[in-house]
Protein backbone atom coordinates (compact mmCIF):
# COMPACT_ATOMS: atom_id res chain seq x y z
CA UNK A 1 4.21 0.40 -15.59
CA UNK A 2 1.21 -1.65 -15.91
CA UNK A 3 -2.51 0.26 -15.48
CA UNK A 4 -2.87 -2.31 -12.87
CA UNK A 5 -0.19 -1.80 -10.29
CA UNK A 6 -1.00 1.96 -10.96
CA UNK A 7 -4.30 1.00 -9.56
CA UNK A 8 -2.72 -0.70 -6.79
CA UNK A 9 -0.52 2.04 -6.00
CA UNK A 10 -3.89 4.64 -5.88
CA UNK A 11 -5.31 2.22 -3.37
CA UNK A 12 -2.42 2.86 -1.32
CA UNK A 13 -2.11 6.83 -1.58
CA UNK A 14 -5.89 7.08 -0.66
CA UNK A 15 -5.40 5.46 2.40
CA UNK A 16 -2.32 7.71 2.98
CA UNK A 17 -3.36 10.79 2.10
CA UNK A 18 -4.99 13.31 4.02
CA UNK A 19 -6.82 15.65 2.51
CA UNK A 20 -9.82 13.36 2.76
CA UNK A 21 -9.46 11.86 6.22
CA UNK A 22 -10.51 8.41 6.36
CA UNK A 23 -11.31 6.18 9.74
CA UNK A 24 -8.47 4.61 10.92
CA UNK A 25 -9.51 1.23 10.27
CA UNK A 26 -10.79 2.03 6.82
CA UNK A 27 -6.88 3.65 5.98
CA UNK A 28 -5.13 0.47 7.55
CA UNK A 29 -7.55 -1.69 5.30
CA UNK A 30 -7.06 0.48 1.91
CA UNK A 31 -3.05 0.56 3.00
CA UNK A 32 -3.07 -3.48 3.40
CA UNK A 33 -5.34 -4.33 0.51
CA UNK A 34 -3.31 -2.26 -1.80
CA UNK A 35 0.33 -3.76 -0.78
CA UNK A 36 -1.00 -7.03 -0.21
CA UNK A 37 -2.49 -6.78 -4.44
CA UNK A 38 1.00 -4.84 -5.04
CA UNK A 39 2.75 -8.11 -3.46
CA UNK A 40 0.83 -10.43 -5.53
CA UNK A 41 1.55 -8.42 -8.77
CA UNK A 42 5.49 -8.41 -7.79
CA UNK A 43 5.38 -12.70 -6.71
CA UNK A 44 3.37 -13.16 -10.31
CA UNK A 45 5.98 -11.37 -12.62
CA UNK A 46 9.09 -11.88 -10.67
CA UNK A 47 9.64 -8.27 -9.56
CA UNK A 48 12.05 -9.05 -6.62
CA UNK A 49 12.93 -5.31 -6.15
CA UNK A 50 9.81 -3.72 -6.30
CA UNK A 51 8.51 -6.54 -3.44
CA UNK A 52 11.10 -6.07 -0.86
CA UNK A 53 10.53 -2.14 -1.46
CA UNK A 54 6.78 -2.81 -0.88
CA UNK A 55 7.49 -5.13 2.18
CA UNK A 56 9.41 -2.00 3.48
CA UNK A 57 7.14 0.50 3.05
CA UNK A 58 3.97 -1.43 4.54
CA UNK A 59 6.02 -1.83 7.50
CA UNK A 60 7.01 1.92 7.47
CA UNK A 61 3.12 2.73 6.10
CA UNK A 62 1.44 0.29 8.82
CA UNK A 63 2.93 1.91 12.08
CA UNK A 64 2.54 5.27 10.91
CA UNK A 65 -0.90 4.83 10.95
CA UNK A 66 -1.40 2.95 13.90
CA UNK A 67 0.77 5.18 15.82
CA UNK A 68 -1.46 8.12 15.07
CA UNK A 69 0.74 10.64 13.06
């Protein structure tokens, strides 16, 4: 895996996480920066599996968190 996307992908736990609880506006905007850079990686070297998993798991991610639990 590139040091990049692993970058990407802590961007995305730390808005997850919850051992350090974030604002819920500042998880939704770590959550969507990190997919949306995790998207851009997948479009710019072809990674066709890895985006439709990503496009799942914002979706999944996204109303978690705006649900509350």
């Amino acid at each position: 895996m590139d040091f990049i996307l692993f970058i990407y992908f802590c961007i995305v736990f730390l808005g997850l996480q919850g051992l350090f609880l974030f604002e819920k506006e500042t998880s939704l905007t770590m959550i969507m920066i990190g997919n949306i850079l995790i998207a851009y990686h997948c479009i710019y070297n072809g990674m066709v599996d890895l985006l439709i998993l990503t496009i799942m798991m914002m979706i999944a991610q996204l109303s978690r968190i705006w649900r509350g639990n």
